[in-house]
C-alpha atoms as a PDB file:
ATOM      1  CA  UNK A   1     -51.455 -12.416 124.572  1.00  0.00           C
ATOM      2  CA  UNK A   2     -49.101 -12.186 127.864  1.00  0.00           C
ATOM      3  CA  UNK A   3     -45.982 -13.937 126.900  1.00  0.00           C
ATOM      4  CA  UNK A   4     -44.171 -16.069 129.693  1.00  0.00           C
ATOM      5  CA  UNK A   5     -40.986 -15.802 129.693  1.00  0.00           C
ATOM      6  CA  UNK A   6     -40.256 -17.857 132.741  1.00  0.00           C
ATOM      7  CA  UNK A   7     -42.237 -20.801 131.751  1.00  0.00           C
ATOM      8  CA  UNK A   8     -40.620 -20.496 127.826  1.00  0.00           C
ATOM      9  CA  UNK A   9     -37.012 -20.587 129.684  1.00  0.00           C
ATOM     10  CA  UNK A  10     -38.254 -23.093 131.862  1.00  0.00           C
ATOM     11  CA  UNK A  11     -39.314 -25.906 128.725  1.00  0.00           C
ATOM     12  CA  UNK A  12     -35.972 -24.480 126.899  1.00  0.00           C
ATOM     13  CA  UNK A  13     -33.865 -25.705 129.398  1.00  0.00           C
ATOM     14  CA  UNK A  14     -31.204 -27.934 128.517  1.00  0.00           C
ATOM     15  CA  UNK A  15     -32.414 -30.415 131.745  1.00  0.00           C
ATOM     16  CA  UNK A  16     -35.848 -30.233 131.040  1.00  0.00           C
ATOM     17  CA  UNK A  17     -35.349 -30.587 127.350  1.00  0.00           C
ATOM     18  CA  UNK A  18     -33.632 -34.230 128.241  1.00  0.00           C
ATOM     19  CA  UNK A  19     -36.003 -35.479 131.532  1.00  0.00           C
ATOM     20  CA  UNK A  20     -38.971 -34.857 128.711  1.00  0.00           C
ATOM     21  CA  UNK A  21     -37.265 -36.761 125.687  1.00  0.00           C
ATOM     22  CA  UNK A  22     -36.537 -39.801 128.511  1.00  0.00           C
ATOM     23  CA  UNK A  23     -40.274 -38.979 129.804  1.00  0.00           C
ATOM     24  CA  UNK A  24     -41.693 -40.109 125.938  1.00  0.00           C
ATOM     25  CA  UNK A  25     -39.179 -42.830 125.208  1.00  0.00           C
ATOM     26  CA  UNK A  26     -40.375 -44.339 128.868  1.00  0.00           C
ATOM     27  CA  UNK A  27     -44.278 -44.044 127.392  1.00  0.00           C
ATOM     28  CA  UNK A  28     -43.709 -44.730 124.242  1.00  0.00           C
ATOM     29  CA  UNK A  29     -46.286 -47.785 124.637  1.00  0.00           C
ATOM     30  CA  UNK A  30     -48.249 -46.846 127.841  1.00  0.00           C
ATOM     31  CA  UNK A  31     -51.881 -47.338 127.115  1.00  0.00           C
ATOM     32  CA  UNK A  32     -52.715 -45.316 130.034  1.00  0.00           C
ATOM     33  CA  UNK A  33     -52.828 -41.602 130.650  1.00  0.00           C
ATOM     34  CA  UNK A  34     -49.747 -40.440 129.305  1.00  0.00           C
ATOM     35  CA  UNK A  35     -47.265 -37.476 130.658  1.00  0.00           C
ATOM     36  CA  UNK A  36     -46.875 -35.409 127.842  1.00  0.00           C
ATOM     37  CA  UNK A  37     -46.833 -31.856 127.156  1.00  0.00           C
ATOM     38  CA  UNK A  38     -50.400 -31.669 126.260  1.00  0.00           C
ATOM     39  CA  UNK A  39     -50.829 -32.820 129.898  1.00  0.00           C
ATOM     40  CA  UNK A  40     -48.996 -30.244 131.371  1.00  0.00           C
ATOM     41  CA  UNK A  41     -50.735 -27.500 129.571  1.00  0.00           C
ATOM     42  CA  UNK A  42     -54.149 -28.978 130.162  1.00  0.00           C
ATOM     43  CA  UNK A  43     -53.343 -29.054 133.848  1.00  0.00           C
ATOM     44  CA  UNK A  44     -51.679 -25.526 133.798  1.00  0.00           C
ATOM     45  CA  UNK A  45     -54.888 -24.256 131.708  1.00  0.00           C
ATOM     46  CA  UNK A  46     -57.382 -25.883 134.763  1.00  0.00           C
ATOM     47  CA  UNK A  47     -55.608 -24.751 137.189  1.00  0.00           C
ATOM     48  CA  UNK A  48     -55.451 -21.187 135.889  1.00  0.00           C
ATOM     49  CA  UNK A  49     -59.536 -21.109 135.721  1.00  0.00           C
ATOM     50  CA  UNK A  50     -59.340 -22.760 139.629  1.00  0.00           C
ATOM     51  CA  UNK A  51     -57.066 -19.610 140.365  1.00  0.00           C
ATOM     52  CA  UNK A  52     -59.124 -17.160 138.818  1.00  0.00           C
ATOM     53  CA  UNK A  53     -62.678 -18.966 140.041  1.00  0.00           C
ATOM     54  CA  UNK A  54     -61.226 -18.657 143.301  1.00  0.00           C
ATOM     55  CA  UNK A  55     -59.918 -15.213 142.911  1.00  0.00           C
ATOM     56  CA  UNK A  56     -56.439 -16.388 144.361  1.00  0.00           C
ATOM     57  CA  UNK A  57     -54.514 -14.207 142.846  1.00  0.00           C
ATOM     58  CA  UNK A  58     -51.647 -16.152 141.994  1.00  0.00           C
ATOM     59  CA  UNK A  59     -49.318 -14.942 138.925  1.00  0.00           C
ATOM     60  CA  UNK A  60     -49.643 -17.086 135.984  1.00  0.00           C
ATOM     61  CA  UNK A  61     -46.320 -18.165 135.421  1.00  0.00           C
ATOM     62  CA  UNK A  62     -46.216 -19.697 138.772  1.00  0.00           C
ATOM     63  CA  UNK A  63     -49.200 -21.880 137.596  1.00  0.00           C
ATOM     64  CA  UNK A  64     -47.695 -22.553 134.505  1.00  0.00           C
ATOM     65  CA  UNK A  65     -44.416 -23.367 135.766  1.00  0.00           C
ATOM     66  CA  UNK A  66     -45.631 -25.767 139.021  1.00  0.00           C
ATOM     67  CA  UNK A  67     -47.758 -27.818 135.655  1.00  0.00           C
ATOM     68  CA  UNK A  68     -44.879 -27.984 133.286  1.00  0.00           C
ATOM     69  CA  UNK A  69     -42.787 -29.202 136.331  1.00  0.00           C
ATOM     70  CA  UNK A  70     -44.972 -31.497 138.253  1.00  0.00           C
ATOM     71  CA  UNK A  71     -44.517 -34.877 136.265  1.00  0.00           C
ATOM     72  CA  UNK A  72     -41.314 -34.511 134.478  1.00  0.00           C
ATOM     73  CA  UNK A  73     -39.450 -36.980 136.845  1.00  0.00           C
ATOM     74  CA  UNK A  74     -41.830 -39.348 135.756  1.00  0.00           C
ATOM     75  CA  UNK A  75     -39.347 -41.242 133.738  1.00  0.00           C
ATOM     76  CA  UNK A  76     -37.278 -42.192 137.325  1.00  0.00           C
ATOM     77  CA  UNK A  77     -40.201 -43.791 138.145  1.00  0.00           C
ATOM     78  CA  UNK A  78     -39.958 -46.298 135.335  1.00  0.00           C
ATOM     79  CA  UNK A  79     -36.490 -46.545 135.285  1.00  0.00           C
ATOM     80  CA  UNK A  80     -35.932 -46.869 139.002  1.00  0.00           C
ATOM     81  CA  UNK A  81     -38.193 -47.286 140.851  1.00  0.00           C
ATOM     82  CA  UNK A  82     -37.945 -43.736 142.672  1.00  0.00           C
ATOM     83  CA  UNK A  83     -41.224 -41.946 143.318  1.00  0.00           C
ATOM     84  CA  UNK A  84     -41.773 -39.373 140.579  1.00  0.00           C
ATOM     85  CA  UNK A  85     -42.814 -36.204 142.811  1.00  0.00           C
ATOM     86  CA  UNK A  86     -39.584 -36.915 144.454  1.00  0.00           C
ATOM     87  CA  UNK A  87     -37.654 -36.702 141.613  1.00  0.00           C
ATOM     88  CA  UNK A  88     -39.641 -34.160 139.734  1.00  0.00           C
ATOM     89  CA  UNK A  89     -38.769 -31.375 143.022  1.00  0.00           C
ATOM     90  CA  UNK A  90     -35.201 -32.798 142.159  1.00  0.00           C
ATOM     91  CA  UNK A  91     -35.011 -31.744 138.696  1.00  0.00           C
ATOM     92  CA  UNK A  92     -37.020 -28.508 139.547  1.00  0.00           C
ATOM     93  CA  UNK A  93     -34.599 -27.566 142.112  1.00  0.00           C
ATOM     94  CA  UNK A  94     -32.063 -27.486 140.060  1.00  0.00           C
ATOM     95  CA  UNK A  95     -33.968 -25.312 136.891  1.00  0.00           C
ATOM     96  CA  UNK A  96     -34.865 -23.118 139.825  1.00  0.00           C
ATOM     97  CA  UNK A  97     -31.336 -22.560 140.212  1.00  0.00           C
ATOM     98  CA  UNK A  98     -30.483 -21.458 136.963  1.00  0.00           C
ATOM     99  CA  UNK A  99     -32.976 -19.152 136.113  1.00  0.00           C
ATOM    100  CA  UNK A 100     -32.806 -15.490 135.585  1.00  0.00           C
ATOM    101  CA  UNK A 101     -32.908 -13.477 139.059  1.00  0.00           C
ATOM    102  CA  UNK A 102     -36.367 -11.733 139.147  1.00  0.00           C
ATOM    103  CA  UNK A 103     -38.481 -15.244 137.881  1.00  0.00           C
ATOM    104  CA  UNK A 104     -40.055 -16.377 140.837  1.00  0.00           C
ATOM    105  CA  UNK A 105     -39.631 -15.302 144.326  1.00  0.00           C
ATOM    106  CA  UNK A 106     -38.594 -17.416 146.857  1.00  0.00           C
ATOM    107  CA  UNK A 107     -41.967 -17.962 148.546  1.00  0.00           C
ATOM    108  CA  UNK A 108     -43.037 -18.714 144.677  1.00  0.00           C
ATOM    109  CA  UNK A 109     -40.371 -21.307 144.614  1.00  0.00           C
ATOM    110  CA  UNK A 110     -41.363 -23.181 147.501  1.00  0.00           C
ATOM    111  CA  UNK A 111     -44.845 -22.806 146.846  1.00  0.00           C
ATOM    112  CA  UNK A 112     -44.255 -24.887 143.641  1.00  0.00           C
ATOM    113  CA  UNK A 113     -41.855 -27.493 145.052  1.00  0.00           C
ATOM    114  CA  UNK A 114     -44.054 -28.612 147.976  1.00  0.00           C
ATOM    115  CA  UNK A 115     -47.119 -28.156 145.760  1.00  0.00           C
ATOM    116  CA  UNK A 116     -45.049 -30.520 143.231  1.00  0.00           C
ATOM    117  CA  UNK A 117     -43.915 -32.819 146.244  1.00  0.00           C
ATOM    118  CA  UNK A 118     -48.218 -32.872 147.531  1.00  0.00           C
ATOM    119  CA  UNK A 119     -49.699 -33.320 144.425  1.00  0.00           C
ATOM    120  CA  UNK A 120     -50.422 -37.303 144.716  1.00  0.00           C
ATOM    121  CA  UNK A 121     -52.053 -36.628 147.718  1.00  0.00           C
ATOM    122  CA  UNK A 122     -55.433 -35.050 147.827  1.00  0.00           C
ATOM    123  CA  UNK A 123     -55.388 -31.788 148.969  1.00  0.00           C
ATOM    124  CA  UNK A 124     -58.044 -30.704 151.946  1.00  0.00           C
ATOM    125  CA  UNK A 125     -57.881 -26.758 151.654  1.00  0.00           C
ATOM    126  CA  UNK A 126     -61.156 -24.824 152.643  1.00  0.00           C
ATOM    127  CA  UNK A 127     -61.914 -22.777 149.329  1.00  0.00           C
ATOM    128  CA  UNK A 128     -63.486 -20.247 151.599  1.00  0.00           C
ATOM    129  CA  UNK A 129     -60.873 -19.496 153.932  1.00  0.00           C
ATOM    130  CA  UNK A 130     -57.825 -20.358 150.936  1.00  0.00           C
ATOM    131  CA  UNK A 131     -56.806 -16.255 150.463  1.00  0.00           C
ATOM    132  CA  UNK A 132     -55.665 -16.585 154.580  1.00  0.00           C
ATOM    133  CA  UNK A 133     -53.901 -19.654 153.663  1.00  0.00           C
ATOM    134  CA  UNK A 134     -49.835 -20.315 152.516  1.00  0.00           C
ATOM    135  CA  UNK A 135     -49.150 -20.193 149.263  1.00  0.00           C
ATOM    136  CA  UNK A 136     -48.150 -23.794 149.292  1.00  0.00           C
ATOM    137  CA  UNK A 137     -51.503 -24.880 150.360  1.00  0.00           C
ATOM    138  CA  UNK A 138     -53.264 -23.204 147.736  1.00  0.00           C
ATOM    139  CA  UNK A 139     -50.771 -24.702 145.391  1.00  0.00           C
ATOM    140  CA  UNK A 140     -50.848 -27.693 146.260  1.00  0.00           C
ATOM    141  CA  UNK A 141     -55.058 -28.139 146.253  1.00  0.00           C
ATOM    142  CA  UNK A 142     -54.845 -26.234 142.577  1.00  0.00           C
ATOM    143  CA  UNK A 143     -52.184 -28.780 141.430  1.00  0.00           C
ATOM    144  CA  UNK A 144     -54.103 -31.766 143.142  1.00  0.00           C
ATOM    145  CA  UNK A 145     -57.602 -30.922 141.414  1.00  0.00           C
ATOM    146  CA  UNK A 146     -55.912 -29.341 137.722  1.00  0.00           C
ATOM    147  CA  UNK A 147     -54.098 -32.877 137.811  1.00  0.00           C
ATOM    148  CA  UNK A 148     -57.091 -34.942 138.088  1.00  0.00           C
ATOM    149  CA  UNK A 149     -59.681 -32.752 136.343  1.00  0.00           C
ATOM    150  CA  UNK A 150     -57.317 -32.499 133.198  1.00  0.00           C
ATOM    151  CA  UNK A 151     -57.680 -36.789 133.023  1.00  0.00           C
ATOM    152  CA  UNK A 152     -60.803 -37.630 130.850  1.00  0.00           C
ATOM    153  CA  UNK A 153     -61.344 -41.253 132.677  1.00  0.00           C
ATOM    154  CA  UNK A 154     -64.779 -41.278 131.450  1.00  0.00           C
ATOM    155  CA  UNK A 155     -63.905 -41.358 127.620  1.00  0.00           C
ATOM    156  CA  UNK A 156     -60.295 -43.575 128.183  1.00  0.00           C
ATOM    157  CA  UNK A 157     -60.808 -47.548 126.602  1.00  0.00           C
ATOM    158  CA  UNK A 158     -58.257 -48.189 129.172  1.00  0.00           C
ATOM    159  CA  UNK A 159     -59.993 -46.748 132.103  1.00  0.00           C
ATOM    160  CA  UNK A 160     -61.122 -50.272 133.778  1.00  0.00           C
ATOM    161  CA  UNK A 161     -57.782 -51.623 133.867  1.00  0.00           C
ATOM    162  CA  UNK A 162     -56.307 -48.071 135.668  1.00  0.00           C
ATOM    163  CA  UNK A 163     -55.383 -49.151 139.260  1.00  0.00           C
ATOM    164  CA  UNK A 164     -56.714 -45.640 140.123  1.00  0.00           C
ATOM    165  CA  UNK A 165     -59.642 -45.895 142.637  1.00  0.00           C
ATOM    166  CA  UNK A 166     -62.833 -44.683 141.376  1.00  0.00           C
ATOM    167  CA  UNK A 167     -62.805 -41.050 143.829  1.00  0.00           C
ATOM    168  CA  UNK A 168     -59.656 -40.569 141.746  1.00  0.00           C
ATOM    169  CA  UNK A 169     -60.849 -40.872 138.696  1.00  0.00           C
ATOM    170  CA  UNK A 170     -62.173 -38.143 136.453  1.00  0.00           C
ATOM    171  CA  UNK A 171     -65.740 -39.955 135.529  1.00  0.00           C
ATOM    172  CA  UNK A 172     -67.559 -36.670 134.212  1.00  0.00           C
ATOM    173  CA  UNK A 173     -67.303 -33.677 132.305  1.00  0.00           C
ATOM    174  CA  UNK A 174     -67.653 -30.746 135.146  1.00  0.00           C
ATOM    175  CA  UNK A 175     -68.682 -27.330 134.423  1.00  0.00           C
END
């Protein structure tokens, strides 16, 4: 098993050790889907299988690192109002910063940040011409559907009281 040692410094780190702790405190009673790290490994996991489906080629701790990252300013969102991609690229930025030279490189970087800034929005990248596109696109539409595929809508009790519209929501098990 291929240990990753960017994406182990990554959930060590001091700031992303507090953002999660405020994360859970924030949904401590949230019936709905919840942001925890279950979540971010189901999302990395699905968007690992897109990536090799697709043969995209895209190192795995870049995958793993854009899922750990993309909701952890979640908890800004509850406490202030400020949109949680927003803050999430924030608090990325900043990790980014302090980790060891040869991580990521700086198209990786970027590639994760927009893809963590896009990934509310649904991502129109053409699968068949995706190896001529950016990086960021191809992030960004793995993020988008790993996101969404990793909710199970169609099993949640609280699934008709989600404001999500119903093309959002994950209503079957695909294959």
């Amino acid at each position: 098993m291929e240990k990753l040692i960017e994406i182990e410094y990554i959930r060590k780190h001091s700031l992303y050790q507090e953002c999660y702790i405020r994360l859970q405190k924030a949904e401590e009673v949230r019936k709905f889907c919840r942001h925890t790290m279950e979540h971010f490994i189901d999302v990395a996991r699905i968007a690992w299988i897109l990536n090799l489906e697709q043969d995209f080629r895209i190192r795995k701790p870049v995958i793993y690192g854009m899922a750990l990252l993309h909701d952890i300013g979640k908890y800004r969102q509850y406490e202030e109002g400020y949109p949680h991609e927003k803050a999430s690229v924030e608090i990325a930025k900043i990790i980014f910063r302090d980790l060891p030279e040869l991580s990521f490189t700086e198209e990786e970087k970027q590639g994760i940040l927009t893809a963590i800034q896009n990934h509310r929005v649904q991502q129109n990248v053409c699968i068949d011409q995706a190896k001529n596109t950016n990086l960021s696109d191809i992030l960004s539409w793995l993020l988008y559907t790993a996101d969404k595929k990793s909710r199970a809508c169609y099993s949640c009790l609280a699934e008709k009281e989600c404001n999500w519209t119903i093309e959002k929501k994950n209503m079957e098990i695909e294959i």
